[in-house]
Protein backbone atom coordinates (compact mmCIF):
# COMPACT_ATOMS: atom_id res chain seq x y z
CA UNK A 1 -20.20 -35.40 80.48
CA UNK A 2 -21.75 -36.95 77.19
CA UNK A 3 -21.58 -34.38 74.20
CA UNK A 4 -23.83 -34.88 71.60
CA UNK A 5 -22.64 -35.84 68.67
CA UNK A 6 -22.10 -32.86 66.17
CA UNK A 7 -24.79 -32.35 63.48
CA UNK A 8 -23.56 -31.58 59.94
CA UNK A 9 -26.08 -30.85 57.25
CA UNK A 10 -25.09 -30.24 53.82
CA UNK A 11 -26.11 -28.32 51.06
CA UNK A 12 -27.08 -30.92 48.44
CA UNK A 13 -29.14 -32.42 51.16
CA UNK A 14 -31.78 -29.33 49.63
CA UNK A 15 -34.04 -26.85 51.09
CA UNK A 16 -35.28 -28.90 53.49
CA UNK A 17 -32.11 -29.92 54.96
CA UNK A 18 -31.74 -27.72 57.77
CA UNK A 19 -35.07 -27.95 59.39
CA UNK A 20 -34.84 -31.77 59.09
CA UNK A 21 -31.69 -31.63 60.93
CA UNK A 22 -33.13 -29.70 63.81
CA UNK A 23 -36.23 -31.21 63.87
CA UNK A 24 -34.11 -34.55 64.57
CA UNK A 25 -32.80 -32.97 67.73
CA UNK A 26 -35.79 -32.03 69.04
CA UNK A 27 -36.78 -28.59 67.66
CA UNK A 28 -39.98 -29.41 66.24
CA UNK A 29 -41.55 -25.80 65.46
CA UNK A 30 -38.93 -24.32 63.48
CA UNK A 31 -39.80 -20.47 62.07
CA UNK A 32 -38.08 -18.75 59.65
CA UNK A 33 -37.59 -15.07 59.23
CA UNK A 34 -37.25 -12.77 56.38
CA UNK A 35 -37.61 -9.07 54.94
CA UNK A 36 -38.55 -7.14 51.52
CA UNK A 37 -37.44 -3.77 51.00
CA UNK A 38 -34.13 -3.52 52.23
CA UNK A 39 -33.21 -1.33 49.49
CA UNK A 40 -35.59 0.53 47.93
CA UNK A 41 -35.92 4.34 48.75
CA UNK A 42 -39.40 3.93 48.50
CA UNK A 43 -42.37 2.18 50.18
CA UNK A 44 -42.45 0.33 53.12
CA UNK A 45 -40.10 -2.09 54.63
CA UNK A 46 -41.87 -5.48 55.04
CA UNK A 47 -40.78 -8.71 57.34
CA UNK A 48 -42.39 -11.97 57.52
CA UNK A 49 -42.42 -14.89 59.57
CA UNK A 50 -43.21 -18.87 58.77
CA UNK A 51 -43.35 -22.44 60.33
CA UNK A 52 -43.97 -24.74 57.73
CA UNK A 53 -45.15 -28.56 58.62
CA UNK A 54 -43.43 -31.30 59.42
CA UNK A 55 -43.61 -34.60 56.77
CA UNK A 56 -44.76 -33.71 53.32
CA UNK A 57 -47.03 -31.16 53.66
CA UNK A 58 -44.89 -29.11 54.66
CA UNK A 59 -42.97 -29.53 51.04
CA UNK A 60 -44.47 -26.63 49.62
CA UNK A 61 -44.69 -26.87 45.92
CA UNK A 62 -42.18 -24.56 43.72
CA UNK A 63 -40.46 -22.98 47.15
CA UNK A 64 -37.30 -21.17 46.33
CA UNK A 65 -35.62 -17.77 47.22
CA UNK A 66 -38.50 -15.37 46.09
CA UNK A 67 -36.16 -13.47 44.17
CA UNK A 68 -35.13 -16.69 42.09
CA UNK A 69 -38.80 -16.88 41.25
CA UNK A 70 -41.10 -15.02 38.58
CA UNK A 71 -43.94 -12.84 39.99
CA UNK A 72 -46.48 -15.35 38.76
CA UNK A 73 -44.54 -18.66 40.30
CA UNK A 74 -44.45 -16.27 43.50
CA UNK A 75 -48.31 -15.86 43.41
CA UNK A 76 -48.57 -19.34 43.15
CA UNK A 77 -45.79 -20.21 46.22
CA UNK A 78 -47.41 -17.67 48.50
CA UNK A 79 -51.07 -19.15 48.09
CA UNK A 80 -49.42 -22.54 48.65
CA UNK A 81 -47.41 -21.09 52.03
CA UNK A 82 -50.10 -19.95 53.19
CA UNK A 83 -52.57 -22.96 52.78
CA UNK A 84 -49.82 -25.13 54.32
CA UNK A 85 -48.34 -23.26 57.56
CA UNK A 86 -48.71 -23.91 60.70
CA UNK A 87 -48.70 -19.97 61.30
CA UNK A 88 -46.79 -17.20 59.41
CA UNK A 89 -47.71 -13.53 59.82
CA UNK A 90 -46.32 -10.43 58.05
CA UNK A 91 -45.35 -6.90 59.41
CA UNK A 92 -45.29 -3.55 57.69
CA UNK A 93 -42.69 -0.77 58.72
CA UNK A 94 -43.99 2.64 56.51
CA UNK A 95 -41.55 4.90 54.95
CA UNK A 96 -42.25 7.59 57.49
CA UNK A 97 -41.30 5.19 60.57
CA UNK A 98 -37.79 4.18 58.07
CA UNK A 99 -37.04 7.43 58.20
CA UNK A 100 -37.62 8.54 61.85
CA UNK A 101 -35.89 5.46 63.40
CA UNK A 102 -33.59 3.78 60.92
CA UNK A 103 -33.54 0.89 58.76
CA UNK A 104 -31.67 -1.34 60.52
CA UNK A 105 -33.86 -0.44 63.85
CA UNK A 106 -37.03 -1.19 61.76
CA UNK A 107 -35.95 -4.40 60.11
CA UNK A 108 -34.84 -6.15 63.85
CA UNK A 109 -37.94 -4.53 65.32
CA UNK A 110 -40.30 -5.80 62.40
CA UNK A 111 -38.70 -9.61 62.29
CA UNK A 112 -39.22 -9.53 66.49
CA UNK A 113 -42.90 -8.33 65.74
CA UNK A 114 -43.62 -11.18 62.74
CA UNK A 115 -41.86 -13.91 65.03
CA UNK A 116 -43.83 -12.81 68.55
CA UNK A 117 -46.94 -12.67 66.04
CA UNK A 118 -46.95 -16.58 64.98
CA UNK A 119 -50.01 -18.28 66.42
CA UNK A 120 -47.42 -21.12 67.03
CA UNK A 121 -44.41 -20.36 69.69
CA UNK A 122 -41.34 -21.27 67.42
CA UNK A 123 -38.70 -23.52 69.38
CA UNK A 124 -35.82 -22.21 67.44
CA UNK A 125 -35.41 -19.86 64.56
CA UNK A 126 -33.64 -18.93 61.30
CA UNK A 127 -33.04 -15.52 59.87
CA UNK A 128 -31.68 -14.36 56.46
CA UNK A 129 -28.16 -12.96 56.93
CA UNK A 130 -28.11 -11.93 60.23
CA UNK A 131 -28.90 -12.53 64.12
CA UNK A 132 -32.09 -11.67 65.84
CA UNK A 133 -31.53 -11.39 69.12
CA UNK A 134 -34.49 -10.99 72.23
CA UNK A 135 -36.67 -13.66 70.80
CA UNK A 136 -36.43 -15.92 74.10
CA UNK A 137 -35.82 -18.92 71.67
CA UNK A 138 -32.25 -20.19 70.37
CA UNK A 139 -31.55 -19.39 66.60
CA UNK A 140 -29.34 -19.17 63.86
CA UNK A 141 -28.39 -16.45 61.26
CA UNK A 142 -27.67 -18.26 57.94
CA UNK A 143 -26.43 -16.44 54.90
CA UNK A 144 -28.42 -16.61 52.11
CA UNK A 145 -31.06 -18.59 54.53
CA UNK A 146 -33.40 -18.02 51.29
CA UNK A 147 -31.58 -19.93 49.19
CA UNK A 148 -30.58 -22.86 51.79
CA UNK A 149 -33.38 -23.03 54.47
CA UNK A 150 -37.61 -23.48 53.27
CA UNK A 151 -39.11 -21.55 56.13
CA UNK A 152 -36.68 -18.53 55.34
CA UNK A 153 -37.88 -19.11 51.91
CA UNK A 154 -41.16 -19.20 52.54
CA UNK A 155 -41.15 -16.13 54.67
CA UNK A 156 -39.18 -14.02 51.65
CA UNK A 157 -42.09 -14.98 49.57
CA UNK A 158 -44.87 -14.07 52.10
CA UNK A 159 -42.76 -10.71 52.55
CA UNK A 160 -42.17 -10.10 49.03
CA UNK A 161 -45.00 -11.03 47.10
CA UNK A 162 -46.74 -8.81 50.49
CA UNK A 163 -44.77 -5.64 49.15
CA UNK A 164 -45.42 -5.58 45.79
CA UNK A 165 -48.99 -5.86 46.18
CA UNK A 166 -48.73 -2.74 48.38
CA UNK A 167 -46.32 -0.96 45.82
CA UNK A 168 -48.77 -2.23 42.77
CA UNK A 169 -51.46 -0.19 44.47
CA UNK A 170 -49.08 2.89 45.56
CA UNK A 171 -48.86 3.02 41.92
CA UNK A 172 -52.27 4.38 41.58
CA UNK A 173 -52.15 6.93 44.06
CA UNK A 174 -48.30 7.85 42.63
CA UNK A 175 -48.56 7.53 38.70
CA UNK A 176 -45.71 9.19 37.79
CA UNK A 177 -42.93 6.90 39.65
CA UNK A 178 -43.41 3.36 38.31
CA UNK A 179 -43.98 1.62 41.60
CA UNK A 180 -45.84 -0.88 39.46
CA UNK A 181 -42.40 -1.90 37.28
CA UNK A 182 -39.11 -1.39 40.22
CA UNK A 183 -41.22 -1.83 43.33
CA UNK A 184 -39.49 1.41 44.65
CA UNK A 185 -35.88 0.13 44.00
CA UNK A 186 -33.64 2.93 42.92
CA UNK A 187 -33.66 2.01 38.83
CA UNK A 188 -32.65 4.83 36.01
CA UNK A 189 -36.55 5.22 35.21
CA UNK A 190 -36.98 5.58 39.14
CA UNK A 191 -34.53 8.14 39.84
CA UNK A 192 -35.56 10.02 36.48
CA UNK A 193 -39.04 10.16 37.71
CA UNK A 194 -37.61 11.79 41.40
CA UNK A 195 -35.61 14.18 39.03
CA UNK A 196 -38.86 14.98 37.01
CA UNK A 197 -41.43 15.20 40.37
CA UNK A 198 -39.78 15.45 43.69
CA UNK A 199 -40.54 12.42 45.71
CA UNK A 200 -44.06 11.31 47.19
CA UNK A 201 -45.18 10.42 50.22
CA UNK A 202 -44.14 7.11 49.96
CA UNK A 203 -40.32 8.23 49.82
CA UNK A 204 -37.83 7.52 52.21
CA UNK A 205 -36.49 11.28 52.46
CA UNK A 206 -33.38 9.43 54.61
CA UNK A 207 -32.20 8.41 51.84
CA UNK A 208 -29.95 10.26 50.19
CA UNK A 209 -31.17 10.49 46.75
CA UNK A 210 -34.20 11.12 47.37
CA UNK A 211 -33.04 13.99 50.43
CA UNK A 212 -30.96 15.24 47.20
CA UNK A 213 -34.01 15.17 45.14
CA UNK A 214 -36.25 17.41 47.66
CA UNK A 215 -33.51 19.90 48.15
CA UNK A 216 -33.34 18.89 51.80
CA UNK A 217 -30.26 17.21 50.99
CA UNK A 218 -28.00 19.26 53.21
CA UNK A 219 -30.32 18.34 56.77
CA UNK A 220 -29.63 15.84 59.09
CA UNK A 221 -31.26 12.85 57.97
CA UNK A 222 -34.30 12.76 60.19
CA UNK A 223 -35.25 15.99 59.29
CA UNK A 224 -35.34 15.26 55.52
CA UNK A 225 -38.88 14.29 55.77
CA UNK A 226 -41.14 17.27 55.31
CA UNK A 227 -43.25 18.08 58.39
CA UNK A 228 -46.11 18.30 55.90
CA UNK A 229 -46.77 15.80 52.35
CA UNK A 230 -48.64 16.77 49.44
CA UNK A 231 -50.69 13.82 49.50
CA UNK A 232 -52.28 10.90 51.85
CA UNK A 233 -50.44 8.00 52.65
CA UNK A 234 -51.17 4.54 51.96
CA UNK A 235 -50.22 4.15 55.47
CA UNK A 236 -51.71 6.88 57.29
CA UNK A 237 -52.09 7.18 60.92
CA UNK A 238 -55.52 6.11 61.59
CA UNK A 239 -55.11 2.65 59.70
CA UNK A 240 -51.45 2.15 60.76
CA UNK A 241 -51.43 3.03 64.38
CA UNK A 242 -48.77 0.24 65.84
CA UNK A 243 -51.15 1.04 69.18
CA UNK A 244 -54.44 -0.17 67.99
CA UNK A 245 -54.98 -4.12 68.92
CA UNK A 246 -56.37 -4.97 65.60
CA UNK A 247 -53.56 -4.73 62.76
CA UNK A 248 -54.68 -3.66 59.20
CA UNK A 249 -55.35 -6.71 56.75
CA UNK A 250 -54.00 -6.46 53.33
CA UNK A 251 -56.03 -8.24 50.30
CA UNK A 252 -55.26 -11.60 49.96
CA UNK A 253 -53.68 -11.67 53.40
CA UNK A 254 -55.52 -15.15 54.56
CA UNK A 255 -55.57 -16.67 58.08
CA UNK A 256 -52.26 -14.99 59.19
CA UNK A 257 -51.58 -12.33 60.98
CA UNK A 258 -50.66 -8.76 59.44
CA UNK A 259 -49.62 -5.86 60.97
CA UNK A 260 -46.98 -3.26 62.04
CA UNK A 261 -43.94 -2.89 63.69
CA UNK A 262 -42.06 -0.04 64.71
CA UNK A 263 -38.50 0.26 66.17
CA UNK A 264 -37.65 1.07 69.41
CA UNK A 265 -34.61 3.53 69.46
CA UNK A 266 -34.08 5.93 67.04
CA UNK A 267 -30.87 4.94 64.57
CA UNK A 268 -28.98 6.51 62.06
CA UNK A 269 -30.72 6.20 58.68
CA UNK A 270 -28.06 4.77 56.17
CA UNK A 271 -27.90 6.29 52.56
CA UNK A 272 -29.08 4.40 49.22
CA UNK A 273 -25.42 3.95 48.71
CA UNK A 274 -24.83 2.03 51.85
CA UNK A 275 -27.34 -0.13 51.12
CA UNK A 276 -28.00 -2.95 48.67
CA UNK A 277 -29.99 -2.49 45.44
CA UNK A 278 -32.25 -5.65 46.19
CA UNK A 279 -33.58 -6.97 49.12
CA UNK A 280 -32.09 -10.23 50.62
CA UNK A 281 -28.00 -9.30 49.10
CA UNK A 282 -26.62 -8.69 53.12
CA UNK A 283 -23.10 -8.45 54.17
């Protein structure tokens, strides 16, 4: 039996390296995966999907790891991903689904969700860190994927530059946090302000900080989250129902697809401390 010959691609070869290589064997639609959000104890978790062209167009301009990139260059890449695609779409996990069914849960269930949401099939797919599995399609985990592979790049930007505009605007409903500044990441102004206020809403009350900072530190973590909040979520029921065939569009969301994605078995919620301070820094 004929093997094939083995394929090596190297990293100097750039960002475009990898999906050349498997383009050249036959893999022609090649998405990448990604998520913001990881570790902040508030907000939502977000997860984005991307197939970027083959040839030059789909060399997207300034395309790095979005958190390489200034909030302005990011602006700039995300308008560009999205102009260039062939199809990327972006999925929203709120704070209160984090809680009741685990990060972990969320983050597999919302990459399956932004992958199965592409308006083109992917042949094979890359994800940042770690495997996706049930996506009917061969793939590859690659570490750091959003420093070494442009679609995973391109779908950390989509994801990224996604959540901040959500946490820019959380900031006006919830002045007293700074949403606008750390994005929800646990920072020494944030965890003043949880000190100072109690959390919001938008809190993960999994977490352990901010579980410490209600006084519900002591419960298991799925009953942290009060059965009532002080205030309306960003991400309320009626506009975030994961049933509804129509998924919520966020400003500047263009011809993709947004929506939400919810896990499917509930999960032990990890605490801040098991988790990384930035999103995209896996084991």
């Amino acid at each position: 039996m004929l093997v094939p010959p083995r394929t090596v691609v190297r990293r100097e070869g750039g960002l475009y390296a990898l999906e050349r290589a498997l383009q050249r064997r036959g893999f022609r639609d090649v998405a990448g995966a990604d998520e913001a959000g990881r570790g902040a104890c508030a907000g939502p978790l977000v997860a984005a999907a991307a197939i970027l062209p083959e040839g030059k167009r789909g060399e997207v301009p300034g395309l790095a790891d979005s958190k390489l990139l200034t909030p302005a260059a990011r602006e700039r890449v995300y308008a560009e991903v999205v102009d260039r695609a062939l199809a990327w779409s972006v999925m929203i996990i709120p704070a209160t689904e984090v809680d009741a069914r685990g990060l972990h849960v969320c983050n597999l269930a919302a990459m399956r969700r932004a992958l199965a949401s592409l308006s083109t099939p992917p042949e094979y797919v890359l994800t940042d860190g770690f495997p996706v599995d049930g996506l009917g399609v061969p793939g590859l985990a690659v570490w750091k994927g959003d420093q070494v592979a442009a679609c995973v790049a391109a779908a950390s930007v989509l994801a990224k530059v996604t959540r901040d505009r959500i946490m820019v605007e959380l900031d006006d409903q919830f002045p007293h946090y700074g949403f606008a500044v750390h994005k929800g990441y646990v920072t020494d102004e944030h965890s003043a302000a949880l000190l100072r206020h109690g959390p919001c809403a938008e809190h993960r009350f999994s977490y352990v900080n901010v579980a410490a900072a209600s006084g519900r530190g002591n419960r298991p973590p799925r009953a942290r989250r009060p059965a009532v909040v002080e205030a309306a979520s960003l991400f309320d029921a009626a506009l975030f129902d994961a049933s509804t065939a129509e998924p919520p569009v966020l400003p500047g969301a263009g011809e993709g697809t947004v929506g939400v994605a919810s896990g499917d078995q509930p999960q032990p919620s990890p605490s801040v401390g098991e988790d990384e301070a930035m999103e995209g820094e896996k084991r």
